[in-house]
N, C-alpha and C. Protein backbone atom coordinates (compact mmCIF):
# COMPACT_ATOMS: atom_id res chain seq x y z
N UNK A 1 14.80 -32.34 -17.73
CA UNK A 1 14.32 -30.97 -17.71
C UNK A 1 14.81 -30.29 -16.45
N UNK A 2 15.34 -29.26 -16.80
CA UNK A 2 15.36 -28.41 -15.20
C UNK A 2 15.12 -27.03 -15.06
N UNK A 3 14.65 -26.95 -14.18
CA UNK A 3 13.75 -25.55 -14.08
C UNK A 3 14.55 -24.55 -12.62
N UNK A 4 14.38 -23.51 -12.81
CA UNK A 4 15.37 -22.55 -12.56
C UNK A 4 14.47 -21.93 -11.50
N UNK A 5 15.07 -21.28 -10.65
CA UNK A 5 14.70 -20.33 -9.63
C UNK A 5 14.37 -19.19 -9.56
N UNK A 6 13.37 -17.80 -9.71
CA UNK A 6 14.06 -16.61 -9.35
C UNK A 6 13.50 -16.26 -8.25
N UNK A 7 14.11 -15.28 -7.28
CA UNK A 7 14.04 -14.52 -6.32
C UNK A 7 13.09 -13.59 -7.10
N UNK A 8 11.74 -13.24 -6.42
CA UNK A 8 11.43 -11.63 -7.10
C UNK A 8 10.77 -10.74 -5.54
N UNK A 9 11.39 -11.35 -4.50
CA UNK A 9 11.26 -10.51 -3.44
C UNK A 9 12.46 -10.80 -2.32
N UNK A 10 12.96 -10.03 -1.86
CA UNK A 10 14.13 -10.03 -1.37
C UNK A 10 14.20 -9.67 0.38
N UNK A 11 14.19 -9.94 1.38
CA UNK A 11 14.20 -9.63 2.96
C UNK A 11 12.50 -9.77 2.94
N UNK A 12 12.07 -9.14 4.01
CA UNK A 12 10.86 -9.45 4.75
C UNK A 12 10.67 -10.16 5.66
N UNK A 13 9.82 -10.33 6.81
CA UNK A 13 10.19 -11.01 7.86
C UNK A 13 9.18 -12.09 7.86
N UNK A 14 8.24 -12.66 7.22
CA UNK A 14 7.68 -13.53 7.59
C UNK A 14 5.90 -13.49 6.72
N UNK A 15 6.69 -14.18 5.37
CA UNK A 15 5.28 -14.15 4.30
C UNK A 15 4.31 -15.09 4.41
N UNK A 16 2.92 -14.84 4.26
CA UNK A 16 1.79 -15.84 4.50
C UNK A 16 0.64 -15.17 3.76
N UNK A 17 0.52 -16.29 3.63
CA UNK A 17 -1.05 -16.23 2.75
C UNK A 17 -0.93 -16.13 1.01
N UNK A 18 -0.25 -16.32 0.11
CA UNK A 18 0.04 -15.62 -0.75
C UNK A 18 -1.54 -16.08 -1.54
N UNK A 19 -1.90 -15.06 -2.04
CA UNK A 19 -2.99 -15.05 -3.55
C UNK A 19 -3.02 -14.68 -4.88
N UNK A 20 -3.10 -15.55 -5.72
CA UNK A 20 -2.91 -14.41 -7.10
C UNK A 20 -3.97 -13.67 -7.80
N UNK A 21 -3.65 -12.30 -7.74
CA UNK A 21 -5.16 -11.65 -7.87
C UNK A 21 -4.94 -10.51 -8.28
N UNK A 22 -5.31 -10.22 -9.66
CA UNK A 22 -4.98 -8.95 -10.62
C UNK A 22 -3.67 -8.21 -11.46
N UNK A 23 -3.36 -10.26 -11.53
CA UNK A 23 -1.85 -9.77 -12.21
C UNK A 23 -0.45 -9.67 -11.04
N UNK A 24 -1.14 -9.72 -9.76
CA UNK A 24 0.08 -9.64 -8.73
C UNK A 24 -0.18 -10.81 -7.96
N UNK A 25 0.88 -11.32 -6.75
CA UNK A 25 0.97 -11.93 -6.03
C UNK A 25 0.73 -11.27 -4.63
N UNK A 26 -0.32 -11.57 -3.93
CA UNK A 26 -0.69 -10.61 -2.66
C UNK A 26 -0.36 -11.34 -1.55
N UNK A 27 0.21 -10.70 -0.33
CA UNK A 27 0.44 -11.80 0.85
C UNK A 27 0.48 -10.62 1.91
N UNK A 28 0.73 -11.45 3.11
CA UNK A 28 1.39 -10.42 4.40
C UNK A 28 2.22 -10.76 5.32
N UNK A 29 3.25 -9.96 5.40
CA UNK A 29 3.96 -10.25 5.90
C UNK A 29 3.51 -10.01 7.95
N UNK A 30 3.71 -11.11 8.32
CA UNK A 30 2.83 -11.15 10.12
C UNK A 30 3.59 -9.95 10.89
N UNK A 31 5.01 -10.24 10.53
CA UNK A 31 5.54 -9.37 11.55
C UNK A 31 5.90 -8.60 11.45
N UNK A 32 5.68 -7.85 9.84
CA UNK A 32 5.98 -6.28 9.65
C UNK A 32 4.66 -5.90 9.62
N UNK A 33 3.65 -6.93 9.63
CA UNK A 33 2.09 -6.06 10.03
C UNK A 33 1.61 -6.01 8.78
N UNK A 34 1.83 -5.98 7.37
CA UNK A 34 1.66 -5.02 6.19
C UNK A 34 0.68 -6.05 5.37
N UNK A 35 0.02 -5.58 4.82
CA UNK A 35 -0.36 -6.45 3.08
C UNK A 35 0.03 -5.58 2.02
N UNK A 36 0.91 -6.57 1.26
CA UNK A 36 1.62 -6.43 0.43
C UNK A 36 1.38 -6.81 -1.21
N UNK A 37 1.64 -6.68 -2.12
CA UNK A 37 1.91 -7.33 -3.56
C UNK A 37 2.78 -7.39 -4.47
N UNK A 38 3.23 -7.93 -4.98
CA UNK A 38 4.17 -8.05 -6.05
C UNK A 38 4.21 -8.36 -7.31
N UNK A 39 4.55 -8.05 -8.52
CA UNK A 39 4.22 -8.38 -9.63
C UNK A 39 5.45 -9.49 -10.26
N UNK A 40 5.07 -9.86 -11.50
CA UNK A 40 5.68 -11.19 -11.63
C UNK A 40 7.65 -10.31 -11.62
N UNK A 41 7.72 -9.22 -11.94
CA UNK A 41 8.70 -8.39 -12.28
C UNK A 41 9.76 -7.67 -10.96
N UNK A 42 8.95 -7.93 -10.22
CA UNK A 42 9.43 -7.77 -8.90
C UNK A 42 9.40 -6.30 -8.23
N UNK A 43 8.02 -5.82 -8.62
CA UNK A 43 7.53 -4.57 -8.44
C UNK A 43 6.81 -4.79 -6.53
N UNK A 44 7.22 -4.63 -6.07
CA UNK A 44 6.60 -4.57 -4.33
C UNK A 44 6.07 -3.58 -4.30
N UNK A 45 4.66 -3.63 -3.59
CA UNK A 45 4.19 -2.64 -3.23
C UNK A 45 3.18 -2.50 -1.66
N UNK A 46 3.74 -1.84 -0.94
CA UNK A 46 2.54 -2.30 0.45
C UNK A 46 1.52 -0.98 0.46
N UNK A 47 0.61 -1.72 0.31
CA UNK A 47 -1.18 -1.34 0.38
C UNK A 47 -1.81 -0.84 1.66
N UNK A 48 -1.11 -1.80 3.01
CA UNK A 48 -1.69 -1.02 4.03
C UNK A 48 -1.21 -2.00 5.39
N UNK A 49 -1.03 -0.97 6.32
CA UNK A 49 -0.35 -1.61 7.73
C UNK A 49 -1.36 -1.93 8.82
N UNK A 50 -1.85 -3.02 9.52
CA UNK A 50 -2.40 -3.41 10.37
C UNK A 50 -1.39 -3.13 11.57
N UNK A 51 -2.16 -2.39 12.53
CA UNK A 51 -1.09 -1.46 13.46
C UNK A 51 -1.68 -2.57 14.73
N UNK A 52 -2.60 -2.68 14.99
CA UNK A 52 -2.76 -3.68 16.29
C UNK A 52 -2.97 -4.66 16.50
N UNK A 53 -2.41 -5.41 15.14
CA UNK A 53 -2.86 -7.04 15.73
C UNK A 53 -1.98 -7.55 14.57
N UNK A 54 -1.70 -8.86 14.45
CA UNK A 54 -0.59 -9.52 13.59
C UNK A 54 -1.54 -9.94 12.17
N UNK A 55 -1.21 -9.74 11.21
CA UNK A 55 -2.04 -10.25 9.94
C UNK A 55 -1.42 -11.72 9.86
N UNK A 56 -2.74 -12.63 9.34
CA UNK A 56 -2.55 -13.99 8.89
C UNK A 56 -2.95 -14.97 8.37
N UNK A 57 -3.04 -14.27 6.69
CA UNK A 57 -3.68 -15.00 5.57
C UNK A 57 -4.55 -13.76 4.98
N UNK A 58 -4.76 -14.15 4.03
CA UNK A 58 -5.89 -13.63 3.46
C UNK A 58 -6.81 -14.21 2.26
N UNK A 59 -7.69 -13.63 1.62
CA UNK A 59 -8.35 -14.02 1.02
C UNK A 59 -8.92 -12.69 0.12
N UNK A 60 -9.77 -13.13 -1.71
CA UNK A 60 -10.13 -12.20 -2.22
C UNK A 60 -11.60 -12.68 -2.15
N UNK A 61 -12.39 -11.53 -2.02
CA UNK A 61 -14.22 -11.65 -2.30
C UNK A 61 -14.41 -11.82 -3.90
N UNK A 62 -15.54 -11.80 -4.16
CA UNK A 62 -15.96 -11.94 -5.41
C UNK A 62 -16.12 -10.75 -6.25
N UNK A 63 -16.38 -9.45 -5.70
CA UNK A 63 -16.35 -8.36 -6.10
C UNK A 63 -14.61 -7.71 -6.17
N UNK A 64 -13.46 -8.38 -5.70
CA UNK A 64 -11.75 -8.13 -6.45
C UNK A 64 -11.50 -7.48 -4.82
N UNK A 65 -12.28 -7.10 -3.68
CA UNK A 65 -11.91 -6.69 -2.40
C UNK A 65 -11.02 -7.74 -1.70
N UNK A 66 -9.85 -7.37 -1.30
CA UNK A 66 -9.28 -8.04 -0.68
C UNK A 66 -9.74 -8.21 0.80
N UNK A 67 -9.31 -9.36 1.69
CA UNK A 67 -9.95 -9.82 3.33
C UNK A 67 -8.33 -10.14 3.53
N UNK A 68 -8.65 -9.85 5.05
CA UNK A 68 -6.82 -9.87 5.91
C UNK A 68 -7.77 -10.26 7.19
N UNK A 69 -7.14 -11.52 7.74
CA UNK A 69 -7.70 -11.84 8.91
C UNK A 69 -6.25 -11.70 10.12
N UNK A 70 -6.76 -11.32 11.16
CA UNK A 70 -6.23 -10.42 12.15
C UNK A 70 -5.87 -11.62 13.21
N UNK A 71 -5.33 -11.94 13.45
CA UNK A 71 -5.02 -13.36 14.34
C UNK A 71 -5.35 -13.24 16.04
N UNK A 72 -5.33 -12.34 16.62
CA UNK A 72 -5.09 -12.52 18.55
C UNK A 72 -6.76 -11.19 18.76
N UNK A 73 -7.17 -10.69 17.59
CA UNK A 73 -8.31 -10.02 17.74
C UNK A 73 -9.67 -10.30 16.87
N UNK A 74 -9.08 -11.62 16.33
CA UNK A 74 -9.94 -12.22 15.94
C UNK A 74 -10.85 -11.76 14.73
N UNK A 75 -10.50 -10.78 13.99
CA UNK A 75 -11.47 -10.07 12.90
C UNK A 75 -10.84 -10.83 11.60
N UNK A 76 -12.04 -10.52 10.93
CA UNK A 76 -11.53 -9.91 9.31
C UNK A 76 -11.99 -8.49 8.95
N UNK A 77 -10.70 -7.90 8.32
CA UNK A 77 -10.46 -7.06 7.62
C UNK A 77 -10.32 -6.76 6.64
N UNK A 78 -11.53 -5.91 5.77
CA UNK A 78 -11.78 -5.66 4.55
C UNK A 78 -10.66 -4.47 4.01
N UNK A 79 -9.87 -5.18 2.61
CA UNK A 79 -9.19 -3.88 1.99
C UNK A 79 -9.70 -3.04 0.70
N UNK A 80 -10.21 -2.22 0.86
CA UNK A 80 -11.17 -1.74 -0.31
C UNK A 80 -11.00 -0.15 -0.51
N UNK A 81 -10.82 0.65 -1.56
CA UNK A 81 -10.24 1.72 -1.61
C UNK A 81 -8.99 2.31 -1.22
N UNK A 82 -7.73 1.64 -1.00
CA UNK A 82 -6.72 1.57 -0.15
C UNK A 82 -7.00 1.52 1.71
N UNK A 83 -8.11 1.38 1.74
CA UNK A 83 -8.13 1.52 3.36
C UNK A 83 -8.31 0.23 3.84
N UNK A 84 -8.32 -0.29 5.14
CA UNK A 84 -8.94 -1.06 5.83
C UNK A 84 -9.89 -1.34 6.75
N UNK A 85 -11.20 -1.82 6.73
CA UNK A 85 -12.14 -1.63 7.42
C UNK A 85 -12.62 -2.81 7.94
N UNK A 86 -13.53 -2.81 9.13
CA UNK A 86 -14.12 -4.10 9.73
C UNK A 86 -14.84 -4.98 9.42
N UNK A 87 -14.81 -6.05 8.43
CA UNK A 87 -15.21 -6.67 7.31
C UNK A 87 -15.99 -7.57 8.41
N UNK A 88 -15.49 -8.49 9.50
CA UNK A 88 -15.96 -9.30 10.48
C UNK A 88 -15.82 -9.48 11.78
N UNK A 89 -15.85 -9.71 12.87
CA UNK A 89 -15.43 -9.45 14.18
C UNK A 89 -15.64 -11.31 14.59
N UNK A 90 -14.88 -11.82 15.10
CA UNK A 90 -14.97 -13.22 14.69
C UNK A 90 -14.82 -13.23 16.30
N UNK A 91 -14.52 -12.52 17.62
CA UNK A 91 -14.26 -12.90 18.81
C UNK A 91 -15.05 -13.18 19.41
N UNK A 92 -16.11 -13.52 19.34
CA UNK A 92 -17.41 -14.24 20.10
C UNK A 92 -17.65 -15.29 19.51
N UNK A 93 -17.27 -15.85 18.58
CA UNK A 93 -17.29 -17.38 17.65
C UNK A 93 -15.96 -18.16 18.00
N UNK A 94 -14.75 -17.59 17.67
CA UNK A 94 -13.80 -18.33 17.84
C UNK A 94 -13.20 -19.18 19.04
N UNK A 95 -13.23 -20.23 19.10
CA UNK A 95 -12.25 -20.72 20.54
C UNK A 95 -10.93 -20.38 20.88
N UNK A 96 -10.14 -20.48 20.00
CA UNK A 96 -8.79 -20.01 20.46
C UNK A 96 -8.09 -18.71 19.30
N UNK A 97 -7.04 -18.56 19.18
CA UNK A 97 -6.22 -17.61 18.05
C UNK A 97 -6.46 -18.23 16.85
N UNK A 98 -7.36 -17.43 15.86
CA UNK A 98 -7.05 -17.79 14.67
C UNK A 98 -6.06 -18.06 13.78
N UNK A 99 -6.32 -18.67 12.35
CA UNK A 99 -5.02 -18.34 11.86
C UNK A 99 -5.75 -19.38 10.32
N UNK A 100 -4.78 -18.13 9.49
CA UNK A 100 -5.44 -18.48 7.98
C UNK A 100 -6.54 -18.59 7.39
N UNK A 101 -7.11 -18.22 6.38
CA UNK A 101 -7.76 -18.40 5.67
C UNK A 101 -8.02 -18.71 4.21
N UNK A 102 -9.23 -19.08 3.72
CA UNK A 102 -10.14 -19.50 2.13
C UNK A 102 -10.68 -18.61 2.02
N UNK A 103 -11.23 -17.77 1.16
CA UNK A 103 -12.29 -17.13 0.74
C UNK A 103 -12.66 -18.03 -0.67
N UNK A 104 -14.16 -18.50 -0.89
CA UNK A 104 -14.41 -19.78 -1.97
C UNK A 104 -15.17 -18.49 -3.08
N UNK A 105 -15.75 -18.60 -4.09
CA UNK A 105 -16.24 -17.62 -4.98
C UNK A 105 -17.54 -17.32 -5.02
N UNK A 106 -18.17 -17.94 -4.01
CA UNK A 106 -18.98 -16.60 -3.55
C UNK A 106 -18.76 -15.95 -2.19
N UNK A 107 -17.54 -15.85 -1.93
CA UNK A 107 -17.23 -14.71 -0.97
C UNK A 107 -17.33 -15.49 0.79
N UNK A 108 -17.56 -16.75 0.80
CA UNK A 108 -17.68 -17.43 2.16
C UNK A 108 -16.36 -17.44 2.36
N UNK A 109 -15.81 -16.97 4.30
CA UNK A 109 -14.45 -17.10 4.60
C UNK A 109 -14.71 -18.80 5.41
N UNK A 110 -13.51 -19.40 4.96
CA UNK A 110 -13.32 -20.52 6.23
C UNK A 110 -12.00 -20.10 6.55
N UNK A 111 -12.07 -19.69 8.48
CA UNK A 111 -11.16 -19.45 8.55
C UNK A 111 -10.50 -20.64 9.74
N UNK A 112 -9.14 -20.86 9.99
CA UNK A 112 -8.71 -21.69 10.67
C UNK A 112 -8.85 -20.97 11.86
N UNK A 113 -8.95 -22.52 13.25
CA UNK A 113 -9.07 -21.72 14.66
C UNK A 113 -8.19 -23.16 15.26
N UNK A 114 -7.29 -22.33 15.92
CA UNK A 114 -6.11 -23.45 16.38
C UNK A 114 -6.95 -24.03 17.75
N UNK A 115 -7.86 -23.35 18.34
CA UNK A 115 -8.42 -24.44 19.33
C UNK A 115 -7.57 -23.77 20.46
N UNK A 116 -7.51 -23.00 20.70
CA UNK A 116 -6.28 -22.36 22.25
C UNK A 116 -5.74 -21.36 21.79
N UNK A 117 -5.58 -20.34 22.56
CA UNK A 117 -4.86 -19.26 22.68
C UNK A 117 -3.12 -18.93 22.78
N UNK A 118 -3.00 -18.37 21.45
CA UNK A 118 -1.17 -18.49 21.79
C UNK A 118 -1.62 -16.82 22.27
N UNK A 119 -0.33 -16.48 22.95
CA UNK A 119 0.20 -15.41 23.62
C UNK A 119 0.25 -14.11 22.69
N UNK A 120 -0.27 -13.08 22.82
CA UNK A 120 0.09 -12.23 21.32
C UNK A 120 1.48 -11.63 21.58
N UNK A 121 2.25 -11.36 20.93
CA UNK A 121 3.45 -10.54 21.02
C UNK A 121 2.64 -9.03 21.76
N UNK A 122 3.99 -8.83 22.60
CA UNK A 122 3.01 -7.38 23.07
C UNK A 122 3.22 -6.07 22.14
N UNK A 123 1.79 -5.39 22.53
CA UNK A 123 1.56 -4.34 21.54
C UNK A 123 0.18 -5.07 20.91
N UNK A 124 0.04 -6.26 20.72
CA UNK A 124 -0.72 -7.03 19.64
C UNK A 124 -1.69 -7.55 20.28
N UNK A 125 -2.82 -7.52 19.74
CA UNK A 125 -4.08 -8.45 20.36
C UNK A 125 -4.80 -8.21 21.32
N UNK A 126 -5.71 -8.79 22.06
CA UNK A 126 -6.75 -8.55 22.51
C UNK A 126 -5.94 -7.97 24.37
């Protein structure tokens, strides 16, 4: 048997998190900032730009709201109505830079914590 390849997204600088959720493939790209989706057809579409901090991972709630966790400022970020809003503020819990997440089906995030602080790119983070 052999099974074939396709490309259905082309450049971007750096995809993570991908989810499948409403017929599309959702992810973000860290270092263009963005959350993004794509359909199996290769329809791209970006939803919304995280301007001060690097996105990394995400997750869907139980109610179809998408979560974007914010890596060097430590939040989650709720995407709901095309906007983005302050879903969690995680910088008084976390030990070091986050990074990635689960959302399970009833809406609990586990999110990863690397244990130490990487450096944010500047412009980015706390």
């Amino acid at each position: 048997m052999t099974v074939g390849l396709t490309t259905i997204v082309d450049g971007g600088r750096y995809f993570e998190g991908p989810r499948w959720h409403r017929g599309r493939l959702w992810f973000v790209d860290c270092m263009a900032r963005t959350l993004l989706s794509v359909s199996p057809s290769g329809d791209l579409q970006e939803h919304a730009a995280v301007i001060d901090d690097t996105p990394c991972g995400l997750g869907v709630l139980p109610d179809g709201d998408i979560v974007v966790l914010t890596m060097f400022k430590k939040r989650l970020l709720r995407f709901s109505g095309g906007t983005l809003s302050l879903y969690a503020d995680l910088s008084k819990l976390a030990i070091g830079t986050i990074d990635d997440m689960i959302v399970d089906g009833q809406g609990r995030a586990y999110v990863g914590d690397l244990g130490f602080d990487l450096p944010p790119p500047e412009g980015r983070g706390a």
